[in-house]
C-alpha atoms as a PDB file:
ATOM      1  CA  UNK A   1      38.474  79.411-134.831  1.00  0.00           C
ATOM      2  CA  UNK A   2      39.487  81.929-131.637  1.00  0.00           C
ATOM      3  CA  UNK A   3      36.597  84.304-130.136  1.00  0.00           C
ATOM      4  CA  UNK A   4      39.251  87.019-131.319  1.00  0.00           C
ATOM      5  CA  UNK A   5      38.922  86.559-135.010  1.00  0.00           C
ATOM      6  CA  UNK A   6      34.657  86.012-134.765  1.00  0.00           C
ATOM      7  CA  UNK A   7      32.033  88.416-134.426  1.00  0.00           C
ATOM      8  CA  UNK A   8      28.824  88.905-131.745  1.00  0.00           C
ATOM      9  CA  UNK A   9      26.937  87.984-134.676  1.00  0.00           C
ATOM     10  CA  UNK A  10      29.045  84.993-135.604  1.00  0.00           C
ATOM     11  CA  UNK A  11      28.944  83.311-132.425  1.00  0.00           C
ATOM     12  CA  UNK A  12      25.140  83.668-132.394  1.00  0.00           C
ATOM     13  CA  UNK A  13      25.114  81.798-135.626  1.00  0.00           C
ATOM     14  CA  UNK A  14      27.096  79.233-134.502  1.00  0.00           C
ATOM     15  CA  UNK A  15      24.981  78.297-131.482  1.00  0.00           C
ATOM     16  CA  UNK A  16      22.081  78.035-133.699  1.00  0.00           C
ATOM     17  CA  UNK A  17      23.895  74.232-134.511  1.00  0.00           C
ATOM     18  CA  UNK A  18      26.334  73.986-131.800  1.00  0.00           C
ATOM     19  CA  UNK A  19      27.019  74.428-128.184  1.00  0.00           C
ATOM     20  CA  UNK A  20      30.591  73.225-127.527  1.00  0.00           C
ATOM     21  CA  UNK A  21      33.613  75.536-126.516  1.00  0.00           C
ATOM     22  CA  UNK A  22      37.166  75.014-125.591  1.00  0.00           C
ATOM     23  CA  UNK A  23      38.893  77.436-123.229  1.00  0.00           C
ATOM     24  CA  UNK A  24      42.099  77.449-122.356  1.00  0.00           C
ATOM     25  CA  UNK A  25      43.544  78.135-118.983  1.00  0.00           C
ATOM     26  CA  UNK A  26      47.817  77.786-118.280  1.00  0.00           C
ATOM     27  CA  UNK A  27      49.938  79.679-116.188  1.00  0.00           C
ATOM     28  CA  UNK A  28      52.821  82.532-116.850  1.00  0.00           C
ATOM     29  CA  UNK A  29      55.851  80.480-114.584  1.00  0.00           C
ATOM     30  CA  UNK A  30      59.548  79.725-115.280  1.00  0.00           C
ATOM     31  CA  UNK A  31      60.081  76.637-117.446  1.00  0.00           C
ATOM     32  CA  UNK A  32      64.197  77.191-117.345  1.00  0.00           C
ATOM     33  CA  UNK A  33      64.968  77.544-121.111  1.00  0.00           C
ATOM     34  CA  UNK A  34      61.611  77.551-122.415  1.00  0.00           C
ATOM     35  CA  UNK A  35      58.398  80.316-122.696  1.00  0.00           C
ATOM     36  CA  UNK A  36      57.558  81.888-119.827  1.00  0.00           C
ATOM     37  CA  UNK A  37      54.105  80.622-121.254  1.00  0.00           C
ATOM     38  CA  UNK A  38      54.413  77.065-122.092  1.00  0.00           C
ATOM     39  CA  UNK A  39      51.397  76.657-120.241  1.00  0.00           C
ATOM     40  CA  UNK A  40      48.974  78.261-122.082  1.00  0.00           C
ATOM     41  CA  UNK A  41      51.481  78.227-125.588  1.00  0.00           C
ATOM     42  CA  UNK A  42      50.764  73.793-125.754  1.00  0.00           C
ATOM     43  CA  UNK A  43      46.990  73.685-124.671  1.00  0.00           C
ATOM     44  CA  UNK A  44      45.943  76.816-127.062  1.00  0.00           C
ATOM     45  CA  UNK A  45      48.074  75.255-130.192  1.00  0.00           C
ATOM     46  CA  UNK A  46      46.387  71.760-129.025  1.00  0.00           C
ATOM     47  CA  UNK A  47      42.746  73.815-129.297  1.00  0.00           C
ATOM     48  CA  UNK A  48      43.243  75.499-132.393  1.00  0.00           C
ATOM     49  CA  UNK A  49      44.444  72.313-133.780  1.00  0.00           C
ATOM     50  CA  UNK A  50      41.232  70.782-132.873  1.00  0.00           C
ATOM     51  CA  UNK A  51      39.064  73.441-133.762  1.00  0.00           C
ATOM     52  CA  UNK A  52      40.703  73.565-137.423  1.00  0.00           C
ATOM     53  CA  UNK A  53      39.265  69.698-137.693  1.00  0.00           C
ATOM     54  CA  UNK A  54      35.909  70.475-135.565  1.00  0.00           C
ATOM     55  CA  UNK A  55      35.324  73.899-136.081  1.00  0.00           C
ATOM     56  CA  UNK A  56      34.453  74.276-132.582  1.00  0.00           C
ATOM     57  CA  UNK A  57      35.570  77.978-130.895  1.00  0.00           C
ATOM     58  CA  UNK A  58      38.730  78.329-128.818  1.00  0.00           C
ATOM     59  CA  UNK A  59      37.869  81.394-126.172  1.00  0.00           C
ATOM     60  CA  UNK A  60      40.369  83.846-125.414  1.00  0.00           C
ATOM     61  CA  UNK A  61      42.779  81.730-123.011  1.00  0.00           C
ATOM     62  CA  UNK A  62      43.200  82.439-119.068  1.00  0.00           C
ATOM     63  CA  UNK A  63      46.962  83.275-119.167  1.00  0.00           C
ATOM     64  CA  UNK A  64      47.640  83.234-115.561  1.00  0.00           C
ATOM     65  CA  UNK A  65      47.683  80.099-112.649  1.00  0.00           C
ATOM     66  CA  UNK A  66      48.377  79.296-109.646  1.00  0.00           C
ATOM     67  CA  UNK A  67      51.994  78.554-109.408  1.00  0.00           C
ATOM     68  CA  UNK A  68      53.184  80.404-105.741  1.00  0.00           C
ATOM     69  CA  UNK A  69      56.115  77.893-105.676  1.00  0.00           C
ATOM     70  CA  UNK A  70      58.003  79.683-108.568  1.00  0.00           C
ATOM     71  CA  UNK A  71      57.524  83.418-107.720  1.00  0.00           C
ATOM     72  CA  UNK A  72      61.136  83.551-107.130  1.00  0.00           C
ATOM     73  CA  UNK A  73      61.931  83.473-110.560  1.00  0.00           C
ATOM     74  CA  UNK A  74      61.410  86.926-112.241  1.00  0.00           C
ATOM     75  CA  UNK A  75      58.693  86.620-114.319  1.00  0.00           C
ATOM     76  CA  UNK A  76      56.209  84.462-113.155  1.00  0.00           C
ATOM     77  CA  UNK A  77      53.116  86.015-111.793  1.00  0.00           C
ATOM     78  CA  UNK A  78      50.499  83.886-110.014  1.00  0.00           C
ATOM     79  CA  UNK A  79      46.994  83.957-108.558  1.00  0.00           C
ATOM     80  CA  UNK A  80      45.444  82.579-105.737  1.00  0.00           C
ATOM     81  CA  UNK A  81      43.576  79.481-105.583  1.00  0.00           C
ATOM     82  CA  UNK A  82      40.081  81.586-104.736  1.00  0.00           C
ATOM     83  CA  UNK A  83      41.221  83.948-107.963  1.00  0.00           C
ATOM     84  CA  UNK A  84      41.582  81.200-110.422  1.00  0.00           C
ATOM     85  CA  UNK A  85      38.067  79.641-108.991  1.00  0.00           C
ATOM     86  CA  UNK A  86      36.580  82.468-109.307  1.00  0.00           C
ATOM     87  CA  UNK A  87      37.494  83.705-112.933  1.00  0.00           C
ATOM     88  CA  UNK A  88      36.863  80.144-114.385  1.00  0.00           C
ATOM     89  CA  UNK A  89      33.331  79.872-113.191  1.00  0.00           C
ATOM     90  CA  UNK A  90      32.589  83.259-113.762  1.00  0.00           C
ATOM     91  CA  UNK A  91      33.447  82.223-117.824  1.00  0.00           C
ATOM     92  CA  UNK A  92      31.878  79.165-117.222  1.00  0.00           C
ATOM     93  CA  UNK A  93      28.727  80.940-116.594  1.00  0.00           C
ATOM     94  CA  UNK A  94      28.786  83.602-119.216  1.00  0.00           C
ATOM     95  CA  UNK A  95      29.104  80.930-121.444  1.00  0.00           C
ATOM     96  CA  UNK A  96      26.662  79.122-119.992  1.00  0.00           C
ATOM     97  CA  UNK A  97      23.899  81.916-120.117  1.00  0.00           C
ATOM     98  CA  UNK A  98      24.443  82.437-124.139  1.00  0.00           C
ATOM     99  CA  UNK A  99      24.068  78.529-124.664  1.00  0.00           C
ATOM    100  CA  UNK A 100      27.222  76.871-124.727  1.00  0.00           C
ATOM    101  CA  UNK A 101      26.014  73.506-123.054  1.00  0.00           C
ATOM    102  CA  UNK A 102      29.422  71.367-123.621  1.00  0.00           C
ATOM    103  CA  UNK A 103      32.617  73.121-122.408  1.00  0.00           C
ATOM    104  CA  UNK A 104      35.929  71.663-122.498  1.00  0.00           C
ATOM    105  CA  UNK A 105      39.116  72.933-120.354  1.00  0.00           C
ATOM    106  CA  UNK A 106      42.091  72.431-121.886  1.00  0.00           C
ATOM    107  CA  UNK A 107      44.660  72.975-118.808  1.00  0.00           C
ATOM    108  CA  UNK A 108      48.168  73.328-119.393  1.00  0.00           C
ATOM    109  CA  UNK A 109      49.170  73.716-115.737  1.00  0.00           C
ATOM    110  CA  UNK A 110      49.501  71.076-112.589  1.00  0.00           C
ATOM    111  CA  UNK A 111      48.574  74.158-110.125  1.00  0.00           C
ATOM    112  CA  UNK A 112      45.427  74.807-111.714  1.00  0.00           C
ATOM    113  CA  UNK A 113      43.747  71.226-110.173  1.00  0.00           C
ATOM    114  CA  UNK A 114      41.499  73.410-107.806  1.00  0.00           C
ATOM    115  CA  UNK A 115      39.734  74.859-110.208  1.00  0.00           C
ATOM    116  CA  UNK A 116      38.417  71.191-112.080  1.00  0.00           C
ATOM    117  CA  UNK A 117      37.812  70.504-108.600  1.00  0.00           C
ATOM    118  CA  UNK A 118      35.577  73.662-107.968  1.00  0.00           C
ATOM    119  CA  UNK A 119      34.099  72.990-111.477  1.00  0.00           C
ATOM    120  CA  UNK A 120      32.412  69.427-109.781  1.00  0.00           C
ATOM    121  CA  UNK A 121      30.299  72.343-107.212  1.00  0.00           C
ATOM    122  CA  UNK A 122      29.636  74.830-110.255  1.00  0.00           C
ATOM    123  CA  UNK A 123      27.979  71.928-112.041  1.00  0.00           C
ATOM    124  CA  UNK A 124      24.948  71.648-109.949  1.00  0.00           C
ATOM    125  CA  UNK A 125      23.768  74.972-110.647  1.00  0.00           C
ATOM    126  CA  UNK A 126      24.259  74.448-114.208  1.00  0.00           C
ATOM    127  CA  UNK A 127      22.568  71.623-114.833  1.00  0.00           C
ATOM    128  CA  UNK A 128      21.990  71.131-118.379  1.00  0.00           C
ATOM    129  CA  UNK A 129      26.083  71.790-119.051  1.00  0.00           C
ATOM    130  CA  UNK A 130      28.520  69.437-119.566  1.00  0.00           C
ATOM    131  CA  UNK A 131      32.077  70.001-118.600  1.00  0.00           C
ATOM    132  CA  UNK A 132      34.935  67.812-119.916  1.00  0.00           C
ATOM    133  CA  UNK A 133      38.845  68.588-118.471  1.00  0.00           C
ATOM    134  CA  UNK A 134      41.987  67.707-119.934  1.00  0.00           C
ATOM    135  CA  UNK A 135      45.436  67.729-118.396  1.00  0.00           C
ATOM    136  CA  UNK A 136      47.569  66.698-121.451  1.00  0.00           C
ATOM    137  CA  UNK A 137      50.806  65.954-119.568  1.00  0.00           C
ATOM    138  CA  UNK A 138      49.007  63.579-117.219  1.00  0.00           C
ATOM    139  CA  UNK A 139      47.112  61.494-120.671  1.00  0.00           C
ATOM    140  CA  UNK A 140      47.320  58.026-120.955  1.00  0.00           C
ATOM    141  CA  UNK A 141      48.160  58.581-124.466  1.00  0.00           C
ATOM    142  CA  UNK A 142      51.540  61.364-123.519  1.00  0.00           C
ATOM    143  CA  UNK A 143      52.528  58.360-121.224  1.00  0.00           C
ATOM    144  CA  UNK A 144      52.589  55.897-123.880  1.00  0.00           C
ATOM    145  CA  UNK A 145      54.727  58.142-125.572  1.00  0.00           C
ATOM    146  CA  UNK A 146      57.248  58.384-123.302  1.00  0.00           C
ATOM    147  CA  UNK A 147      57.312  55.129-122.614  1.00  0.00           C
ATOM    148  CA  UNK A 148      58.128  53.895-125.996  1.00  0.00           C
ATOM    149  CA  UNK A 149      60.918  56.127-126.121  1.00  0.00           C
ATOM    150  CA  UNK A 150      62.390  55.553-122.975  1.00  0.00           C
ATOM    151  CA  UNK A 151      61.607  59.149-121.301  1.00  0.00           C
ATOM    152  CA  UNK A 152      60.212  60.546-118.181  1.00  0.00           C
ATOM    153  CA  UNK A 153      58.048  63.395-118.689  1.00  0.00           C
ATOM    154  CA  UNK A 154      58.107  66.300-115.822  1.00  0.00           C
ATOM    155  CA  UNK A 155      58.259  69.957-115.552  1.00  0.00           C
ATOM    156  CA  UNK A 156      60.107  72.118-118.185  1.00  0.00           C
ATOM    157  CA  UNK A 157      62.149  69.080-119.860  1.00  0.00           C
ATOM    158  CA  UNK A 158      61.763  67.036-122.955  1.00  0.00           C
ATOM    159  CA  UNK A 159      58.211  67.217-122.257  1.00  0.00           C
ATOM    160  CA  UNK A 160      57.324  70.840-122.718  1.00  0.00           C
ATOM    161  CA  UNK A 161      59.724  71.430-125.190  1.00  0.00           C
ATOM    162  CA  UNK A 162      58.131  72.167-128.480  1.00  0.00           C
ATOM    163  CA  UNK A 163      59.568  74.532-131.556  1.00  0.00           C
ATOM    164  CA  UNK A 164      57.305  76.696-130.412  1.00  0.00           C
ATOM    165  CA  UNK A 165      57.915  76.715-126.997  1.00  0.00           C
ATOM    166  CA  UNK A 166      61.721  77.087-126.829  1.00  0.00           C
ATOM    167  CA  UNK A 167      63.017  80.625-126.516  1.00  0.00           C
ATOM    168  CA  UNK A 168      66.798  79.583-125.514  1.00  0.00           C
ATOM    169  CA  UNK A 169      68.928  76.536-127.007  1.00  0.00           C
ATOM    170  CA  UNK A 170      68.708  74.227-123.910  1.00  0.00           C
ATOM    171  CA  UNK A 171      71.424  72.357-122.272  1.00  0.00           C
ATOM    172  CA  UNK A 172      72.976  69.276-124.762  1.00  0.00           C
ATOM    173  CA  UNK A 173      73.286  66.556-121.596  1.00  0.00           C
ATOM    174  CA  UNK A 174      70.658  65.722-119.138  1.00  0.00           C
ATOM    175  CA  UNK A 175      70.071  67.231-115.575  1.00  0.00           C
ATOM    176  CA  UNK A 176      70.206  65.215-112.784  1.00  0.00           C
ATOM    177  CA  UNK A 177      67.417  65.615-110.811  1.00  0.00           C
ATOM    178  CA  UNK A 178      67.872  67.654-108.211  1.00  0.00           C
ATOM    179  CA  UNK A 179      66.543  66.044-104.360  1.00  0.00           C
ATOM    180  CA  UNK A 180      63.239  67.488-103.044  1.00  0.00           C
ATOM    181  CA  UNK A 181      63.687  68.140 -99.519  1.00  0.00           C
ATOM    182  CA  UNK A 182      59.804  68.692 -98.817  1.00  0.00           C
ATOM    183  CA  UNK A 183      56.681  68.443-101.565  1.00  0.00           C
ATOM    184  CA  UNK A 184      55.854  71.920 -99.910  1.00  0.00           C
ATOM    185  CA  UNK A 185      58.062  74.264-100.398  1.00  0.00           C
ATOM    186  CA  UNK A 186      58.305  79.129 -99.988  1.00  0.00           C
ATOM    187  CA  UNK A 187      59.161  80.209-103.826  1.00  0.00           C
ATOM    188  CA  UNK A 188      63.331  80.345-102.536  1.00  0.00           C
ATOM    189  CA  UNK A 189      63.954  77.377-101.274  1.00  0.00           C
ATOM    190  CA  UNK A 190      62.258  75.983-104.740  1.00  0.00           C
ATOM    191  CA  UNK A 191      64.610  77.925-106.556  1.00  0.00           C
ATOM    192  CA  UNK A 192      67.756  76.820-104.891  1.00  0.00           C
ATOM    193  CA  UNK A 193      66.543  73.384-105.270  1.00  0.00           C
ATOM    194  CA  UNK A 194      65.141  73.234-109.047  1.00  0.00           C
ATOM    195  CA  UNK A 195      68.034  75.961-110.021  1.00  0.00           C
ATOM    196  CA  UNK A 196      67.493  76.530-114.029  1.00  0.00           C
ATOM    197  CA  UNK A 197      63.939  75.479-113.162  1.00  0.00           C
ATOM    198  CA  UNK A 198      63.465  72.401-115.065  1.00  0.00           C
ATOM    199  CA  UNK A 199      63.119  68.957-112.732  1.00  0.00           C
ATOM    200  CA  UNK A 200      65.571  66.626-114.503  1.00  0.00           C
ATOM    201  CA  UNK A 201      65.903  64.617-117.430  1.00  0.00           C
ATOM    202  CA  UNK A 202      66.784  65.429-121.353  1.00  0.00           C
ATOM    203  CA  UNK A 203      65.785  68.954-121.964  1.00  0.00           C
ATOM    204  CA  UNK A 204      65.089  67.650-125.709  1.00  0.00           C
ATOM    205  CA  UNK A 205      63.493  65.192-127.679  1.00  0.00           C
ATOM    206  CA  UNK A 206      63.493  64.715-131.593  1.00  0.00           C
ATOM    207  CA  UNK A 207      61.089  66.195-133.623  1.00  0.00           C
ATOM    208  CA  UNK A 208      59.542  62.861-134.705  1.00  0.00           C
ATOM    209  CA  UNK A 209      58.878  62.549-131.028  1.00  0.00           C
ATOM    210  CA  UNK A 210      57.668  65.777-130.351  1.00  0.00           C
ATOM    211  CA  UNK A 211      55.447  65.667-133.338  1.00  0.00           C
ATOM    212  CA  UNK A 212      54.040  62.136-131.842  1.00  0.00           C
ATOM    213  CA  UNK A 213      53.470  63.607-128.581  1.00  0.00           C
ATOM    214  CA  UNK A 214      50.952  66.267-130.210  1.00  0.00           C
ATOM    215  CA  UNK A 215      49.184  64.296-131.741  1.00  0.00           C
ATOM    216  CA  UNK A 216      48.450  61.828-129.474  1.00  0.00           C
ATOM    217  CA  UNK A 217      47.016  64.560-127.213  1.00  0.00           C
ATOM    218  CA  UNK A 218      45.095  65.870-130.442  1.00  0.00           C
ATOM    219  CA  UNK A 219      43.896  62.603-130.378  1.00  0.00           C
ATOM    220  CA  UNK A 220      42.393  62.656-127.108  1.00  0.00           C
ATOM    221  CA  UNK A 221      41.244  66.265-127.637  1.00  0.00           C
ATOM    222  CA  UNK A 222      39.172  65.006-130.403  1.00  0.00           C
ATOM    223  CA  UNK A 223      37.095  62.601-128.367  1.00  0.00           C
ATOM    224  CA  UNK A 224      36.364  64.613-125.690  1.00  0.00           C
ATOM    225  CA  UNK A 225      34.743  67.047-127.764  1.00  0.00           C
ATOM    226  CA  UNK A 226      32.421  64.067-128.602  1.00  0.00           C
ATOM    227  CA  UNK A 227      31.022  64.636-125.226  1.00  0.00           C
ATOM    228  CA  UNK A 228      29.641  60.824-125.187  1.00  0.00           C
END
C-alpha cells in the first residue's frame, strides 16, 4: 500500500488504528551493469513486500543520496549531506504532525549514514515517535546468506543484482577487485579505480539465492515493524 495509490481521506482512516510508516530513501548512482536506481529499486520492493503482509503504508521514496564519489559516471546525481538531513526530517516531521508515531527507514544506500545519524538529534523534539532504520546489505541475516554460499557481498555485484534490478547482461567471470589507493577519494580517481563501477566479485548469483537473500531481509523488515 504506496501513499500514491491512497487518498487524504484514506490515510486519515488508517491512523484511526495505526501509526506506523515505511519510507524509503536510496540513491540515483552507477551500479556498472545494473539500475541506475538499485538503491531505492531493493528497499521499495522490500517495503511493498512488507506492507502486502502488514498493510502498513510505503511513502513516496526519497530517490536521491549522497554518493559525491561516483559523480563521474554520467548519471548519478547526488546531494549534500545537509540536503539529505534536511529533506528526511522535514518528512519525518510532517509525518509526525498527522500521527504517524512509528516510522521505519528502509535505506538502500551506504552514503545515506548521516542522515540515521541526524535522526538520533530529531528524536528529542519528537518525543512520542519511534524511529527504526534498516540498512539491508549490512543485516545479520544478508550476511548469513552469503556466507552459506560462499560470497562476499559489496557494491554493484552479486549482491545488488536482482531480476529487477539488472538492465544489462553482466559479465560471465568475476572481477578482481580492483586496489583502493585511499578510502577518500574526487569522483575521477574513483572511476579509474572501480572502472565498470562494481567493487569485485561474481556479478551474479542464482535465483534460489537471490530469492533467499529477499527474504531474509523481509524477514527482518517484518520485526522491525513490531516496534518492540
Amino acid at each position: 500500500m504506496r501513499l500514491e495509490d491512497l487518498t487524504w481521506m484514506d490515510v486519515e482512516r488508517y491512523l484511526e488504528g495505526d501509526d506506523r510508516l515505511m519510507l524509503v530513501i536510496g540513491s540515483t548512482e552507477q551500479h556498472a551493469t545494473l539500475s541506475l536506481l538499485t538503491d531505492v529499486k531493493i528497499p521499495l520492493a522490500l517495503a511493498d513486500a512488507a506492507s502486502q503482509q502488514t498493510g502498513v503504508p510505503v511513502a513516496p521514496p526519497l530517490n536521491f543520496g549522497v554518493s559525491p564519489y561516483f559523480l563521474a559516471y554520467p548519471g548519478t546525481l547526488s546531494l549534500r549531506v545537509n540536503t539529505l538531513n534536511a529533506v528526511v526530517e522535514d518528512v519525518v516531521r510532517s509525518a509526525a504532525g498527522q500521527g504517524f508515531r512509528r516510522i521505519l527507514v528502509l535505506n538502500g544506500h551506504g552514503g545515506n549514514a548521516p542522515a540515521r545519524h541526524h535522526l538520533g538529534q530529531v528524536i528529542n523534539d519528537l518525543p512520542r515517535v519511534q524511529f527504526n532504520w534498516y540498512d539491508w546489505w549490512t543485516s545479520h541475516s544478508i550476511e548469513a546468506v552469503a556466507a552459506k554460499h560462499n560470497l562476499k557481498p559489496t557494491h554493484a555485484n552479486w549482491l545488488e543484482a536482482f531480476p529487477f534490478t539488472i538492465i544489462e547482461d553482466p559479465p560471465e567471470e568475476p572481477k578482481v577487485p580492483p586496489q583502493v589507493p585511499s578510502a577518500i577519494m574526487d569522483a575521477n580517481t574513483a572511476r579509474e579505480v572501480y572502472g565498470d563501477g562494481s567493487f569485485g566479485g561474481p556479478y551474479k548469483a542464482s535465483d534460489a539465492i537471490m530469492h533467499e537473500l529477499f527474504a531474509a531481509a523481509l524477514e527482518d523488515i517484518l520485526l522491525m515493524l513490531k516496534f518492540e
